[in-house]
N, C-alpha and C. Protein backbone atom coordinates (compact mmCIF):
# COMPACT_ATOMS: atom_id res chain seq x y z
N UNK A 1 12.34 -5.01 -10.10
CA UNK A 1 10.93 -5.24 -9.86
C UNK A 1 10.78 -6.17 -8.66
N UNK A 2 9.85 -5.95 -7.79
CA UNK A 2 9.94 -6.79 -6.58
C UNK A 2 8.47 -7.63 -6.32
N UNK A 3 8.67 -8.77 -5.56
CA UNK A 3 7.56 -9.67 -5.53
C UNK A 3 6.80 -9.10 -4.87
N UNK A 4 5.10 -9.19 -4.66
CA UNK A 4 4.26 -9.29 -4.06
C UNK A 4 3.48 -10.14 -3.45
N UNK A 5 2.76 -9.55 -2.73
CA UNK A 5 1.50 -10.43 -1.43
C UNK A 5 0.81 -9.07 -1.11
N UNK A 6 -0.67 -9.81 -1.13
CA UNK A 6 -1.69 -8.87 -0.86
C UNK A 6 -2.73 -9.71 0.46
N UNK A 7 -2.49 -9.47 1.63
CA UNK A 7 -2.31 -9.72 3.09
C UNK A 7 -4.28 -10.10 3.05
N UNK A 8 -5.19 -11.05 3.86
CA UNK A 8 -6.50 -11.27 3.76
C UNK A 8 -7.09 -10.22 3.91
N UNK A 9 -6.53 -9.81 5.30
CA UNK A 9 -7.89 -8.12 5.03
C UNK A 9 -8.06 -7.75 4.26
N UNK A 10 -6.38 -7.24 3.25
CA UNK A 10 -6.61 -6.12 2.66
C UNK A 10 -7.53 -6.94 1.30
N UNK A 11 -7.50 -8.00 0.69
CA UNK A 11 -7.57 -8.80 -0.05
C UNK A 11 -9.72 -8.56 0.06
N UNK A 12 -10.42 -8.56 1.46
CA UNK A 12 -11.66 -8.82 1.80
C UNK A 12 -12.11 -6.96 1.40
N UNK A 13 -11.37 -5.94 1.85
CA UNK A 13 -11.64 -4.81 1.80
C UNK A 13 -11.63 -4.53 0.27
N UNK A 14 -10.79 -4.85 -0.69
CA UNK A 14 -10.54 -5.04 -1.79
C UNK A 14 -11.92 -5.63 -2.98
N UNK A 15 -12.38 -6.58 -2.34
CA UNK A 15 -13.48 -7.56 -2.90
C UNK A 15 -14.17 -6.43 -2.65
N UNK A 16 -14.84 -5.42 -1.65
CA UNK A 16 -15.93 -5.02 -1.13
C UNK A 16 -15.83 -3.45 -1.94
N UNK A 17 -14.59 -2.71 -2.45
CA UNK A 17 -14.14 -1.68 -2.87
C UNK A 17 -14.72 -2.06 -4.40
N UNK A 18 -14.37 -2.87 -4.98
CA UNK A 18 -14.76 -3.65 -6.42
C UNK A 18 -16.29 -2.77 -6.64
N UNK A 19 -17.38 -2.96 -5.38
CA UNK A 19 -18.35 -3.26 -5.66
C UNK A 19 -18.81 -1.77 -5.45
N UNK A 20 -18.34 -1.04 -4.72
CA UNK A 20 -18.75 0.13 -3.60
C UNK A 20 -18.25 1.42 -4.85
N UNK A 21 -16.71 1.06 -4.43
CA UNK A 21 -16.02 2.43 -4.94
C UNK A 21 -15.27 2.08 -6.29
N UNK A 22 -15.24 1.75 -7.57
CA UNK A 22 -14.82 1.56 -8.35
C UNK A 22 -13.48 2.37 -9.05
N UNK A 23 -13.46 3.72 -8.59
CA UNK A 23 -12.62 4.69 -8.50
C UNK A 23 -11.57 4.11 -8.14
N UNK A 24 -11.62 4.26 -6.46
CA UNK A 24 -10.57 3.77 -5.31
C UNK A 24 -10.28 2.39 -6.00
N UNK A 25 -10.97 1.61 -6.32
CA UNK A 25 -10.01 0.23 -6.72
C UNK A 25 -9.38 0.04 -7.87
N UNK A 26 -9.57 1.11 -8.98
CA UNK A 26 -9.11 1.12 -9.74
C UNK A 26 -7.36 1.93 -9.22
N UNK A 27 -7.63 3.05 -8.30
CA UNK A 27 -6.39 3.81 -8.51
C UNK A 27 -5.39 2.87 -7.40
N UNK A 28 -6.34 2.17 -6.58
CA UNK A 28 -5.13 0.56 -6.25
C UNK A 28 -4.88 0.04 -7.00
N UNK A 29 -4.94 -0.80 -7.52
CA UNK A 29 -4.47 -1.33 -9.25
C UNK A 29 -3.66 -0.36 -10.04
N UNK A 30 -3.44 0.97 -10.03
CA UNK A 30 -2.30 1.56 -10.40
C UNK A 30 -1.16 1.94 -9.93
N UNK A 31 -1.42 2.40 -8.36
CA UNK A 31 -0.56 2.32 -7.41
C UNK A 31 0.09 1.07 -7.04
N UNK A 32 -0.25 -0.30 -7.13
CA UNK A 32 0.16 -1.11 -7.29
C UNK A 32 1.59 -1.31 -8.19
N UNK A 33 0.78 -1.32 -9.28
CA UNK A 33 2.00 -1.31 -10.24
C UNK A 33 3.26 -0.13 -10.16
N UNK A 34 2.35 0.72 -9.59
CA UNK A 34 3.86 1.64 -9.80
C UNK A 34 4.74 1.28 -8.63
N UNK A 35 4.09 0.73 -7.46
CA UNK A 35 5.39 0.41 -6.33
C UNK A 35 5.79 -0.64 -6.42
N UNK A 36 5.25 -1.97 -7.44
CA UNK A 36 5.82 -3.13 -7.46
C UNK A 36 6.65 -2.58 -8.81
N UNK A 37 6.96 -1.87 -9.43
CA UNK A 37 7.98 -1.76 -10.70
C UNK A 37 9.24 -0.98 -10.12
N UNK A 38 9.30 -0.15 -8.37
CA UNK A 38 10.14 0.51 -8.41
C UNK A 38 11.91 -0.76 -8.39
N UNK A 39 12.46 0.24 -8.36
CA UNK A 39 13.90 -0.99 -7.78
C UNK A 39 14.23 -0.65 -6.60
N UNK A 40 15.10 -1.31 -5.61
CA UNK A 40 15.43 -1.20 -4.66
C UNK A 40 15.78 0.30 -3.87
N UNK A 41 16.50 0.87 -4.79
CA UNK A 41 16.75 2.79 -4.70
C UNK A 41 15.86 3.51 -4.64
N UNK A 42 14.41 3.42 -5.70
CA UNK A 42 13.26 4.37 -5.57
C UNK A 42 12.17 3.71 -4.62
N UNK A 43 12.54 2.30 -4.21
CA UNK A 43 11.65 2.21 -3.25
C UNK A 43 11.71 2.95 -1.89
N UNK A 44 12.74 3.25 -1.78
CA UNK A 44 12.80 4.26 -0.21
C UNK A 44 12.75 5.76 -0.55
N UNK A 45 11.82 6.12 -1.40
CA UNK A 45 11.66 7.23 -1.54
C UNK A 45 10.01 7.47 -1.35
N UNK A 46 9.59 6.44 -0.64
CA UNK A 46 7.83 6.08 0.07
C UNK A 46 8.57 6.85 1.51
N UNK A 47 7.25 7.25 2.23
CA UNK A 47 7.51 7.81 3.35
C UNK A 47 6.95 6.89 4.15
N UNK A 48 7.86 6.51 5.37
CA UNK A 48 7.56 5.34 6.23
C UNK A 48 6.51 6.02 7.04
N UNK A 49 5.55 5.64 7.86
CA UNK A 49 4.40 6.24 9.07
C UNK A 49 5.36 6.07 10.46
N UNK A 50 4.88 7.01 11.15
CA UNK A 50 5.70 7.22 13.00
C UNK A 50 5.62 6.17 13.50
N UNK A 51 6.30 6.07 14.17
CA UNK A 51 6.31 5.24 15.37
C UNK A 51 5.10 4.70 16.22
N UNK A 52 4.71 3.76 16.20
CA UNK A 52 4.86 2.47 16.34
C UNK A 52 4.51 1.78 15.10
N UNK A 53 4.36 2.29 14.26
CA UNK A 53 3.86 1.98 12.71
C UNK A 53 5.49 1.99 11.78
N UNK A 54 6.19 2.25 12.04
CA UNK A 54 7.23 3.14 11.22
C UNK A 54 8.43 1.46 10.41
N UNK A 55 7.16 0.57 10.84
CA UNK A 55 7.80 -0.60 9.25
C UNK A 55 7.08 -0.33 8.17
N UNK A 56 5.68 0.12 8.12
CA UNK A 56 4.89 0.74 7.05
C UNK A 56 5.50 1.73 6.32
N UNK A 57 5.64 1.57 4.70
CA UNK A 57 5.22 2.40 4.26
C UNK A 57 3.86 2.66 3.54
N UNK A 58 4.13 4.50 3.30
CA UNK A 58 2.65 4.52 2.86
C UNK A 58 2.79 5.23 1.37
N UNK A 59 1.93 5.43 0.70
CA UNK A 59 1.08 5.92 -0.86
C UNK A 59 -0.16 6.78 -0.41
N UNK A 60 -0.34 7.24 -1.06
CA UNK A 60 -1.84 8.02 -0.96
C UNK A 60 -2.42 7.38 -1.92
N UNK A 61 -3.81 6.86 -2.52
CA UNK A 61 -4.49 6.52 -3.09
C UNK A 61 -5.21 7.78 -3.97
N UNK A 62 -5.75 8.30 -2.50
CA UNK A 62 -6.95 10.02 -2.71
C UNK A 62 -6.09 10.38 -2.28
N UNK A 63 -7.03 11.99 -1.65
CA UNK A 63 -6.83 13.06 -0.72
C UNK A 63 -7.09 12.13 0.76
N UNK A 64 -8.09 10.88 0.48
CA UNK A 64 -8.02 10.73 2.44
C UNK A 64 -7.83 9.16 2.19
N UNK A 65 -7.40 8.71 1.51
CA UNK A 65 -7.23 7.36 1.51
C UNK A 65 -5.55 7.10 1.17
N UNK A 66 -4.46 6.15 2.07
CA UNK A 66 -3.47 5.94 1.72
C UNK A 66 -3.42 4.49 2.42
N UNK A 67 -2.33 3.80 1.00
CA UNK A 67 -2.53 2.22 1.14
C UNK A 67 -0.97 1.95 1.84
N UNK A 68 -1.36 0.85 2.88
CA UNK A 68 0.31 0.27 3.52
C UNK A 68 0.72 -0.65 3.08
N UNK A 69 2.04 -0.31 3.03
CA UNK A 69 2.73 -1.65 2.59
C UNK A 69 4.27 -1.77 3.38
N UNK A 70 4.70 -2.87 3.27
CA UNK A 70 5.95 -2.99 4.17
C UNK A 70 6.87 -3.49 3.15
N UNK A 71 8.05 -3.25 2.97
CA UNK A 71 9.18 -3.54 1.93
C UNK A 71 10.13 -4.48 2.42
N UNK A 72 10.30 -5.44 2.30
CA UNK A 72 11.80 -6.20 2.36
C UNK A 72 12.59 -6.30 1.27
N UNK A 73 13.91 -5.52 1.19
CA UNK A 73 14.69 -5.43 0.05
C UNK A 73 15.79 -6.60 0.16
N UNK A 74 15.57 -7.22 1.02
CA UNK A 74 16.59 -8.51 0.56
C UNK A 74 16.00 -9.51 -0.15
N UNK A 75 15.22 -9.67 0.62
CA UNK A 75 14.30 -10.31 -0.37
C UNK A 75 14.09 -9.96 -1.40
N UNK A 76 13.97 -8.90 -2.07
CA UNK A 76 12.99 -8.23 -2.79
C UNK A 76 11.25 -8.73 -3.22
N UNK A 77 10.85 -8.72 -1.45
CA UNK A 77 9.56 -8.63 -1.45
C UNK A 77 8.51 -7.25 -0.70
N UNK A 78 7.52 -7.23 -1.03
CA UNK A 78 6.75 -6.24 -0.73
C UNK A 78 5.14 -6.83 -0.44
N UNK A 79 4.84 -6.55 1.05
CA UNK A 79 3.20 -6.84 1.44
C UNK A 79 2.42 -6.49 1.60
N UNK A 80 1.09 -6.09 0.95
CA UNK A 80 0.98 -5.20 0.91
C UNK A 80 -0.52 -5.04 2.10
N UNK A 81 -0.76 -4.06 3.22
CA UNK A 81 -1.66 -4.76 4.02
C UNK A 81 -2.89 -4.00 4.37
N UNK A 82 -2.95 -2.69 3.84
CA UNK A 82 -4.38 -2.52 4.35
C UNK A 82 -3.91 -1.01 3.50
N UNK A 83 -6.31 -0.62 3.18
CA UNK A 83 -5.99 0.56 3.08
C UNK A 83 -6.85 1.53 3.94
N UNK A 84 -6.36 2.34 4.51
CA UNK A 84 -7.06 3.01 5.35
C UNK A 84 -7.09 4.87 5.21
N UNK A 85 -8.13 5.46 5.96
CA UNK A 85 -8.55 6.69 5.75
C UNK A 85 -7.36 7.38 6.52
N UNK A 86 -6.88 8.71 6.41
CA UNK A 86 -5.75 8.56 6.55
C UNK A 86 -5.78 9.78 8.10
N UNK A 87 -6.81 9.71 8.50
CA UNK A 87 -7.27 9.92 10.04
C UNK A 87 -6.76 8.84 11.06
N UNK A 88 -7.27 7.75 10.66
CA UNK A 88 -6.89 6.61 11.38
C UNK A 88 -5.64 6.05 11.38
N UNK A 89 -4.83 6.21 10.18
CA UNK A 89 -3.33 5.75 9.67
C UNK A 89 -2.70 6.77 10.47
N UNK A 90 -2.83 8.08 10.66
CA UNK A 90 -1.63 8.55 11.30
C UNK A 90 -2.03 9.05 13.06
N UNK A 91 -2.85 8.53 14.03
CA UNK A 91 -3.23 8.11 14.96
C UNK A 91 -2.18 7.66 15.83
């Protein structure tokens, strides 16, 4: 199981999702858990984003929403930093 951090943006976008989309913040709060429970082996089975992005990995949330996060396995930490429409994420 690996530590977390949830980065200010994503933390402000988060507060504002609470209020808006109750859906979407709920299926963060599950996606959550399922990438903070993987172990070191099933965590690289996330698909990293291209180049110049390609320390991100990503999750899908929806069909157009996927959340980033970046993995350090020595650590065994994980940050998690924004979620975005997934027009703009692969740009």
């Amino acid at each position: 199981m690996f530590d977390f951090d949830i980065c200010d943006k994503l933390r402000k976008k988060l507060d504002k999702l609470a209020k808006k989309d109750k859906i979407l913040a709920q299926t963060f709060k599950k996606k959550l858990v399922e990438v903070i429970s993987c172990n070191s082996n099933s965590i690289l089975t996330y698909k990293n984003l291209r180049s110049p992005l390609n320390m991100y990995k990503r999750i899908h949330l929806t069909d157009n929403f996927i959340l980033l996060f970046e993995v350090n396995i020595k650590t065994n930490f994980i940050l998690f930093h924004d979620i975005l429409h997934w027009d703009k994420a692969y740009k």
